[in-house]
PDB file of N, CA and C in Angstrom:
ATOM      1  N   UNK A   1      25.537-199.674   6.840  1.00  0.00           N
ATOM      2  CA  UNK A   1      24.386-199.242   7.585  1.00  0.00           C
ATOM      3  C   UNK A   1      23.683-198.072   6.899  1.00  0.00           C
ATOM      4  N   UNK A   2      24.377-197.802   5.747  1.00  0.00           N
ATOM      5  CA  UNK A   2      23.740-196.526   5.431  1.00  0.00           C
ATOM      6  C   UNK A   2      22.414-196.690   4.551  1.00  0.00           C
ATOM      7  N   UNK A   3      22.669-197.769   4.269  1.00  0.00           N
ATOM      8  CA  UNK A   3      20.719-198.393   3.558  1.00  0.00           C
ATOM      9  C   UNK A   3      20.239-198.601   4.046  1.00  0.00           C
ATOM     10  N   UNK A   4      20.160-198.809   6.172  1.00  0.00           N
ATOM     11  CA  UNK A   4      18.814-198.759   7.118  1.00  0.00           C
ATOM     12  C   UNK A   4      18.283-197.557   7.585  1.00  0.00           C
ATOM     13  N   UNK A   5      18.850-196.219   7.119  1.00  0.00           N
ATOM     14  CA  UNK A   5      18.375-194.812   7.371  1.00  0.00           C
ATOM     15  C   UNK A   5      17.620-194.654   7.223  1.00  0.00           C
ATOM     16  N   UNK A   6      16.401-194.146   8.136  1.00  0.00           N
ATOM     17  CA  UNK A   6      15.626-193.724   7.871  1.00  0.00           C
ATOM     18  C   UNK A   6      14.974-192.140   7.799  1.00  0.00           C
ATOM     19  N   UNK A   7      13.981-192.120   6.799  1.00  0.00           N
ATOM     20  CA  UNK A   7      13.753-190.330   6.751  1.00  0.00           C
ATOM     21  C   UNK A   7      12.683-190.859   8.057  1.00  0.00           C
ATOM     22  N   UNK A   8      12.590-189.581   8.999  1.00  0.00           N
ATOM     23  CA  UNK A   8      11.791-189.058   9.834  1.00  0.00           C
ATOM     24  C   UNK A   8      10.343-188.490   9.308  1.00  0.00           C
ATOM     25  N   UNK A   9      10.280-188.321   7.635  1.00  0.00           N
ATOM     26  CA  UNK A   9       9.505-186.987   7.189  1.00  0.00           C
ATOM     27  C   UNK A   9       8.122-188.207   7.526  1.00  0.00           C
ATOM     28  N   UNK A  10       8.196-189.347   6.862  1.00  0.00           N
ATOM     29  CA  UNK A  10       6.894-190.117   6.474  1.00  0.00           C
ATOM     30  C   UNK A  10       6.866-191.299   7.818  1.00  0.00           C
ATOM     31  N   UNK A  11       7.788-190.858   8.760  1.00  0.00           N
ATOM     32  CA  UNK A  11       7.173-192.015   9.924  1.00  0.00           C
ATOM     33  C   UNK A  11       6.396-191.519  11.045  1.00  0.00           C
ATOM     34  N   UNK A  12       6.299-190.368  11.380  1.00  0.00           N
ATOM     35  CA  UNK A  12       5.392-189.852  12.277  1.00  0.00           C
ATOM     36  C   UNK A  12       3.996-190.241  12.289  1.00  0.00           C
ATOM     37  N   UNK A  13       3.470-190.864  13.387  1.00  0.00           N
ATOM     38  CA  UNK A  13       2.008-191.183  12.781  1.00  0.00           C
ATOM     39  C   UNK A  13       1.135-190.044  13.874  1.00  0.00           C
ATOM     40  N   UNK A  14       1.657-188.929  14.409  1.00  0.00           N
ATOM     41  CA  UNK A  14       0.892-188.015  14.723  1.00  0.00           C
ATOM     42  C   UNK A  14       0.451-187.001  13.369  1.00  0.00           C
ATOM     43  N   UNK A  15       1.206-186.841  12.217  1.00  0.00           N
ATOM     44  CA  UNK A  15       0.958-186.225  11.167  1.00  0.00           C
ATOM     45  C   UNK A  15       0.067-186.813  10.467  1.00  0.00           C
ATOM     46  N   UNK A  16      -0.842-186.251  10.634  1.00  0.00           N
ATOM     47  CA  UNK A  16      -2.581-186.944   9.701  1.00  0.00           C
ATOM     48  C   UNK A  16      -2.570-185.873   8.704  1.00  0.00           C
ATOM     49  N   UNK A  17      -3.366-185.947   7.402  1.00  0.00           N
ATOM     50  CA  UNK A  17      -3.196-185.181   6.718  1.00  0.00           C
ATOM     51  C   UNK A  17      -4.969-184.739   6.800  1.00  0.00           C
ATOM     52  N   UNK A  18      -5.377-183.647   6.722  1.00  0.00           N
ATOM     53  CA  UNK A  18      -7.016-183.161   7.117  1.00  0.00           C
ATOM     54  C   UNK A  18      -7.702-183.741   5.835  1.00  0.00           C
ATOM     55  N   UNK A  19      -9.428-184.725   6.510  1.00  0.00           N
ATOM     56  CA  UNK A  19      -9.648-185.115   5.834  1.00  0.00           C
ATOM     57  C   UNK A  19      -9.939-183.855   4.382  1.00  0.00           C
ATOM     58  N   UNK A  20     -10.616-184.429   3.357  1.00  0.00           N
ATOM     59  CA  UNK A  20     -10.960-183.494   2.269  1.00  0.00           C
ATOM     60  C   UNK A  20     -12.088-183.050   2.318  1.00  0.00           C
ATOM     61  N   UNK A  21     -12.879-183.880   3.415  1.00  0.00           N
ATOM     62  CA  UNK A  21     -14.491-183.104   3.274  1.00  0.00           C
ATOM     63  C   UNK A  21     -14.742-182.281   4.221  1.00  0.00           C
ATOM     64  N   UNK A  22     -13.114-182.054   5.076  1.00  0.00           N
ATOM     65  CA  UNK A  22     -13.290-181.201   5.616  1.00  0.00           C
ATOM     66  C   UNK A  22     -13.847-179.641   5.735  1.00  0.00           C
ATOM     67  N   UNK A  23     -14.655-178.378   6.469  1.00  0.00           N
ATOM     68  CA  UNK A  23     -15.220-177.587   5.995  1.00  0.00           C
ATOM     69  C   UNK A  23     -14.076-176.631   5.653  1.00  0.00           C
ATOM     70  N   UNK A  24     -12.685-176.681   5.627  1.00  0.00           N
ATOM     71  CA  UNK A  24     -11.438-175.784   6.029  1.00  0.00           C
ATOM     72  C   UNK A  24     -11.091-176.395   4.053  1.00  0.00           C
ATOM     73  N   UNK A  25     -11.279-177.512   4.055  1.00  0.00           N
ATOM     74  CA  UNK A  25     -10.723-178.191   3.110  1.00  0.00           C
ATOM     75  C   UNK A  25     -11.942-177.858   1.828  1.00  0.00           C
ATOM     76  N   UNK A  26     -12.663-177.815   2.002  1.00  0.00           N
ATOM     77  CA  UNK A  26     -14.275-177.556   1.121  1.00  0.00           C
ATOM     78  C   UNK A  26     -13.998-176.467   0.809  1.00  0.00           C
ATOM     79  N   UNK A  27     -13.418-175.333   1.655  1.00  0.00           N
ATOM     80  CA  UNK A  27     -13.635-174.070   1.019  1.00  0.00           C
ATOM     81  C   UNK A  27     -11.994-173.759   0.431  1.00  0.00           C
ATOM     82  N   UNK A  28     -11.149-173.881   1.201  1.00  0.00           N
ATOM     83  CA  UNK A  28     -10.223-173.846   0.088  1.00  0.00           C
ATOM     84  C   UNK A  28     -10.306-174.606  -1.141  1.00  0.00           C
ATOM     85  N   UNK A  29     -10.556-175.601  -1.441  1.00  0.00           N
ATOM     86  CA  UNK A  29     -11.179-176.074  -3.319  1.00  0.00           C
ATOM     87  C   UNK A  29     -12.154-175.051  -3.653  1.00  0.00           C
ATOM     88  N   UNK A  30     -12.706-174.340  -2.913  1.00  0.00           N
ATOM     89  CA  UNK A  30     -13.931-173.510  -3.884  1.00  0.00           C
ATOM     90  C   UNK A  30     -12.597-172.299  -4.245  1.00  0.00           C
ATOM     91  N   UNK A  31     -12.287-172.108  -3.175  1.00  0.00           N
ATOM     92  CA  UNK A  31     -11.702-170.930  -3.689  1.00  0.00           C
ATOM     93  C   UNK A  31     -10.535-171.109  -4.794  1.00  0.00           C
ATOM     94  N   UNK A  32      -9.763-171.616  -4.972  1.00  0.00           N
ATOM     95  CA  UNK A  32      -9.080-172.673  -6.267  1.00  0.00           C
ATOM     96  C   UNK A  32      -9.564-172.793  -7.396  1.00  0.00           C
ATOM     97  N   UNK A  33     -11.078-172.939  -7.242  1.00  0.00           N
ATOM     98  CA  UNK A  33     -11.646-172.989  -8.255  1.00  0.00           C
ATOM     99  C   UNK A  33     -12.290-171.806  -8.774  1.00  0.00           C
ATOM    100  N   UNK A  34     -12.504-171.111  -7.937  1.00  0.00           N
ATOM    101  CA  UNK A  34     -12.430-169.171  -8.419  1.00  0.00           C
ATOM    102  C   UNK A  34     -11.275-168.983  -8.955  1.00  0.00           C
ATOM    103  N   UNK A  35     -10.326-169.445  -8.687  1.00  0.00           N
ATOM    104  CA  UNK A  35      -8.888-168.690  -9.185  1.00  0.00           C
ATOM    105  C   UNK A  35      -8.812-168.800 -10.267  1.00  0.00           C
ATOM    106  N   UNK A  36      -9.231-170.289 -10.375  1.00  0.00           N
ATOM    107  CA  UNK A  36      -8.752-171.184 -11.934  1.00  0.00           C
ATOM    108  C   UNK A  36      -9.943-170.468 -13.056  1.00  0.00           C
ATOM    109  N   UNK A  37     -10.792-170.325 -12.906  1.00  0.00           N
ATOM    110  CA  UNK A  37     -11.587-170.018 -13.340  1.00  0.00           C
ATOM    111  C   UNK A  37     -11.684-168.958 -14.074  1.00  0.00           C
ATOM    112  N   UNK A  38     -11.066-168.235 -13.564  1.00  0.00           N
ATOM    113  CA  UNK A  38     -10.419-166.503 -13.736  1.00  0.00           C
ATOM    114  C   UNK A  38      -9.781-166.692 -15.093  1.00  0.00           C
ATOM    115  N   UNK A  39      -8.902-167.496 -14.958  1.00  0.00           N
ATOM    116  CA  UNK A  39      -7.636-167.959 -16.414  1.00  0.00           C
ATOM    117  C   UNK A  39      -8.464-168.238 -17.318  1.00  0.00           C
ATOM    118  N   UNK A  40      -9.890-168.730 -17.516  1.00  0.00           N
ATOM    119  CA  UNK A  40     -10.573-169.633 -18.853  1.00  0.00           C
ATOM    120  C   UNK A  40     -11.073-167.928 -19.656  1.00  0.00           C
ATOM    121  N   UNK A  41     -10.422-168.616 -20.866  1.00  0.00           N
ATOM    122  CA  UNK A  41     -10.406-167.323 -22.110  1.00  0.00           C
ATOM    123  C   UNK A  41     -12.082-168.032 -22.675  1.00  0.00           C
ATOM    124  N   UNK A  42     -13.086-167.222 -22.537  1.00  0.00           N
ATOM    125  CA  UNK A  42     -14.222-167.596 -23.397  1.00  0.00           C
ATOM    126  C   UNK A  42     -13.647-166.698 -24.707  1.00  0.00           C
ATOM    127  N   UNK A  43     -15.085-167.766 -25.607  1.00  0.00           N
ATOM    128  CA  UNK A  43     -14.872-167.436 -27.450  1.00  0.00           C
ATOM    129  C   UNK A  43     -15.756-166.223 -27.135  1.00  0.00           C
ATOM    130  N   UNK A  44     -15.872-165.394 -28.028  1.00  0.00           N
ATOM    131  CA  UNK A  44     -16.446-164.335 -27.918  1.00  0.00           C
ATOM    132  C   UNK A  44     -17.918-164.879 -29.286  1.00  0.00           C
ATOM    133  N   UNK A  45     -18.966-163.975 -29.217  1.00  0.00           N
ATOM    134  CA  UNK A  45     -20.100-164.539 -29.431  1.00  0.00           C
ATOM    135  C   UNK A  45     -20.203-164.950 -31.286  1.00  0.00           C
ATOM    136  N   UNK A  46     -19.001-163.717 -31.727  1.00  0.00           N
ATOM    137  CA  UNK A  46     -19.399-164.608 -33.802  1.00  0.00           C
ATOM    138  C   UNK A  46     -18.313-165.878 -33.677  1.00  0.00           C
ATOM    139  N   UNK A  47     -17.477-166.056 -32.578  1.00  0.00           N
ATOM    140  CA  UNK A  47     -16.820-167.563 -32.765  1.00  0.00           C
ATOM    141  C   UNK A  47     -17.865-168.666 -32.326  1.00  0.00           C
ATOM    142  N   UNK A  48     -18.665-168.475 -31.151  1.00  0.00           N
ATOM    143  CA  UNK A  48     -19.482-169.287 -30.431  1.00  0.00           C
ATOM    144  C   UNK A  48     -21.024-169.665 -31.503  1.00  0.00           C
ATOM    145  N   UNK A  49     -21.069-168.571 -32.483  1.00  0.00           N
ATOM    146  CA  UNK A  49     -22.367-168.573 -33.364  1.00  0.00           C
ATOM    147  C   UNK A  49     -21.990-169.426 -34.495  1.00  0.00           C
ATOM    148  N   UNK A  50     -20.555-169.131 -35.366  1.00  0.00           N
ATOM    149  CA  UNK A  50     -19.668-169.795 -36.328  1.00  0.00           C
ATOM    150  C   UNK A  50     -20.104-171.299 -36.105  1.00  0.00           C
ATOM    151  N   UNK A  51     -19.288-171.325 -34.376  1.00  0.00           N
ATOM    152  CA  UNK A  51     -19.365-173.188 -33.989  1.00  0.00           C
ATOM    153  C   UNK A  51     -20.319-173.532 -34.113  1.00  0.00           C
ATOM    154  N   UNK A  52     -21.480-173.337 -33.372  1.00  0.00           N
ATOM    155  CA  UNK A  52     -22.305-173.641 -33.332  1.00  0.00           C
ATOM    156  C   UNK A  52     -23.730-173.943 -34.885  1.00  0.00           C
ATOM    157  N   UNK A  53     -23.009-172.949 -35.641  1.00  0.00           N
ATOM    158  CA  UNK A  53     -23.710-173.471 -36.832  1.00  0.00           C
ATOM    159  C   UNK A  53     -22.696-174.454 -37.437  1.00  0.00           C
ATOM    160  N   UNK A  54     -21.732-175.225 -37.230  1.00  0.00           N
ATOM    161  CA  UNK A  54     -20.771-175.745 -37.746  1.00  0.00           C
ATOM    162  C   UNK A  54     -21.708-177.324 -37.842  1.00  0.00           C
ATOM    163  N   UNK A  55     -21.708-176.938 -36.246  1.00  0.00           N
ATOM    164  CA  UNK A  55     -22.291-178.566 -35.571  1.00  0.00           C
ATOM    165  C   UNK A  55     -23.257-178.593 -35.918  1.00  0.00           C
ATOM    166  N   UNK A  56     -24.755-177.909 -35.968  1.00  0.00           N
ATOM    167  CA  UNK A  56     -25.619-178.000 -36.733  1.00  0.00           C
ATOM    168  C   UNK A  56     -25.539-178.597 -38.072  1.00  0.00           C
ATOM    169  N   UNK A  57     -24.799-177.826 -38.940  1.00  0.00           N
ATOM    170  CA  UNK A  57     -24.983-178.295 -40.473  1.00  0.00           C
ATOM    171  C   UNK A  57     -24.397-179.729 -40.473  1.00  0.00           C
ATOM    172  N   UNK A  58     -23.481-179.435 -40.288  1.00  0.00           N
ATOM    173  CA  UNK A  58     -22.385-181.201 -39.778  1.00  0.00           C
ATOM    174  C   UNK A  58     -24.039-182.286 -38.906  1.00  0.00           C
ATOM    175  N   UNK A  59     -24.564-182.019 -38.045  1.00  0.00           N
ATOM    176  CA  UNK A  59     -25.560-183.072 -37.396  1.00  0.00           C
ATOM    177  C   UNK A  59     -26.824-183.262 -38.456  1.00  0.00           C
ATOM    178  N   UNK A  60     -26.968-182.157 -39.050  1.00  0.00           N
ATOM    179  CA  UNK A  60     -28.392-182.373 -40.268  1.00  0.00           C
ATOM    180  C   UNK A  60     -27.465-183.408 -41.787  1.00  0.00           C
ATOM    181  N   UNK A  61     -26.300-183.342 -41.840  1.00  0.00           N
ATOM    182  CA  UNK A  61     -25.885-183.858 -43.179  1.00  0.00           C
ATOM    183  C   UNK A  61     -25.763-185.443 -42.939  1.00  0.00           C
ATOM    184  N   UNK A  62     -25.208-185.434 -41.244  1.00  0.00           N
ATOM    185  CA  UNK A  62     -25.157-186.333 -40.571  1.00  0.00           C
ATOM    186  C   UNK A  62     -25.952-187.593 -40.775  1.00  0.00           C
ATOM    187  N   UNK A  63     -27.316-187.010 -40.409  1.00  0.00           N
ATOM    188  CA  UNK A  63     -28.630-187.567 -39.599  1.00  0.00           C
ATOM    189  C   UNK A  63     -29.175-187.600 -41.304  1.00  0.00           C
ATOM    190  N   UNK A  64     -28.751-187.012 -42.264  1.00  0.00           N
ATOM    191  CA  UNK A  64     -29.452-187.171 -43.706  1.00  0.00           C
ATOM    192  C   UNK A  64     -28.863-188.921 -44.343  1.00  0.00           C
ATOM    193  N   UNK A  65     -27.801-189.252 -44.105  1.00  0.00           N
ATOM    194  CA  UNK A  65     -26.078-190.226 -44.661  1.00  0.00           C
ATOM    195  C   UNK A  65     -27.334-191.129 -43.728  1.00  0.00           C
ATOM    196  N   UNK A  66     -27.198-191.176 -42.454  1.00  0.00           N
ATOM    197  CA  UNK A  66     -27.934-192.106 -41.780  1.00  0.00           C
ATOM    198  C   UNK A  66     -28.890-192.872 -42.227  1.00  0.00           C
ATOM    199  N   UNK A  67     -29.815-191.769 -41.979  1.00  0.00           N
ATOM    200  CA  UNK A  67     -31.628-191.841 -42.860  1.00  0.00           C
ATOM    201  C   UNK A  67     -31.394-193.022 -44.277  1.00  0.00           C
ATOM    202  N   UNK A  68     -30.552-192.258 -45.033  1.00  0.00           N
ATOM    203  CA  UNK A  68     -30.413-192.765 -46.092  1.00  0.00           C
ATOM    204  C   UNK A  68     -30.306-194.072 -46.127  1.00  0.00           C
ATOM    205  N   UNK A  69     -29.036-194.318 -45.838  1.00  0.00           N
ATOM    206  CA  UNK A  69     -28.598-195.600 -45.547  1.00  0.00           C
ATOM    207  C   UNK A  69     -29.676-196.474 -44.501  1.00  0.00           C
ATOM    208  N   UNK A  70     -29.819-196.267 -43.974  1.00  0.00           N
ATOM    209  CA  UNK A  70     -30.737-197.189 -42.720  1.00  0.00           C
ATOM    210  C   UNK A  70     -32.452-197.366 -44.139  1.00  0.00           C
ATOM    211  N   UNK A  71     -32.715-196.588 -44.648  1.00  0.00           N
ATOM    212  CA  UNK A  71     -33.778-196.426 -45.791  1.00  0.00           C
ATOM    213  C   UNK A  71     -33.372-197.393 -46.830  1.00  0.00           C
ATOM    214  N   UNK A  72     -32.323-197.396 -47.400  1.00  0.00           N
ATOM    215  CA  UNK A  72     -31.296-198.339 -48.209  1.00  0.00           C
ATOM    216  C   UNK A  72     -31.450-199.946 -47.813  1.00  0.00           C
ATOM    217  N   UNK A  73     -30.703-200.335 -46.580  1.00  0.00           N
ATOM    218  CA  UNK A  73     -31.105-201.431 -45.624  1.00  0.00           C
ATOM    219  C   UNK A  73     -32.066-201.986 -45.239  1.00  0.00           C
ATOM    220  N   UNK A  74     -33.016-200.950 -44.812  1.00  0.00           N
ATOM    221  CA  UNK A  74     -34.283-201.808 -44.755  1.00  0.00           C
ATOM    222  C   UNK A  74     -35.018-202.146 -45.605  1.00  0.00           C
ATOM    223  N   UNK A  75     -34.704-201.488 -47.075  1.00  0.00           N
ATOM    224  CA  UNK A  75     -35.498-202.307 -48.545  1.00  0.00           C
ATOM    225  C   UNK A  75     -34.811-203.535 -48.714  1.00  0.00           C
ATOM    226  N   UNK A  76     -33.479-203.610 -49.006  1.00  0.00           N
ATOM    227  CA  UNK A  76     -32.357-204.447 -49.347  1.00  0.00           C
ATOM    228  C   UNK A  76     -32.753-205.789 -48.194  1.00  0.00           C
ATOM    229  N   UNK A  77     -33.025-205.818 -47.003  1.00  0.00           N
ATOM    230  CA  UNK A  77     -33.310-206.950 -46.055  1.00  0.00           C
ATOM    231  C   UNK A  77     -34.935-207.535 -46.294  1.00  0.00           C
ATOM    232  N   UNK A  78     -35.407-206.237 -46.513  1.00  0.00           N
ATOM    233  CA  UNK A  78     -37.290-206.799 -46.898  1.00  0.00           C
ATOM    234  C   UNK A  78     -37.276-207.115 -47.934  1.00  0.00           C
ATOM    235  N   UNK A  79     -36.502-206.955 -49.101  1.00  0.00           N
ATOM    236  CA  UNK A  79     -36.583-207.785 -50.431  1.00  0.00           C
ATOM    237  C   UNK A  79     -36.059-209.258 -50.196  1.00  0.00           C
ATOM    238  N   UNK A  80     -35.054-209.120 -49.242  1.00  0.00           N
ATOM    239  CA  UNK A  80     -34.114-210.557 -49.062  1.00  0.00           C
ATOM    240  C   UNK A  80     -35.218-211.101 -48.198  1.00  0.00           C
ATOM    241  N   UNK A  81     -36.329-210.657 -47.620  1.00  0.00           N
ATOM    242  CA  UNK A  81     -37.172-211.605 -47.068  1.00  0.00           C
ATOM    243  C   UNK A  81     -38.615-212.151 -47.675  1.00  0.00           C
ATOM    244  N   UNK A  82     -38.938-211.348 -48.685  1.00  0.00           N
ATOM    245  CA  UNK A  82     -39.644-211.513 -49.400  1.00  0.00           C
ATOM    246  C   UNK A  82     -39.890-213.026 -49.959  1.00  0.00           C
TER     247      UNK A  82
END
């Protein structure tokens, strides 16, 4: 009989759990999210300037390889249609 035991914890069906859009429930997530928020280490501004010219030069060398090639292709297909 000892494998028809049952826990008590999950059969109660007076225990509802509060919905989430609740206004009790809304503001505890805001406030959670103040907390968490607290912990995020920002880059300080010559790391954020560094990156940011990183991605720049990296998107112009990028967008140059592209150009190129797509410039390349479209002679190479208009000759083949010629």
């Amino acid at each position: 009989m000892a494998g028809k035991a049952k826990s008590k914890k999950g059969n109660s069906a007076n225990e509802k759990e509060p919905s989430p859009f609740a206004p009790a429930q809304i503001k505890k997530f805001i406030e959670e999210v103040k907390v968490e928020f607290t912990k995020i280490v920002w880059p300080d501004k010559k790391m954020s300037l560094g990156l940011t010219g990183i991605v720049v030069v990296l998107t112009v060398i990028i967008s140059a390889y592209l150009g190129a090639v797509d410039l390349l292709l479209g002679k190479l297909v208009s000759s083949f249609l010629r």
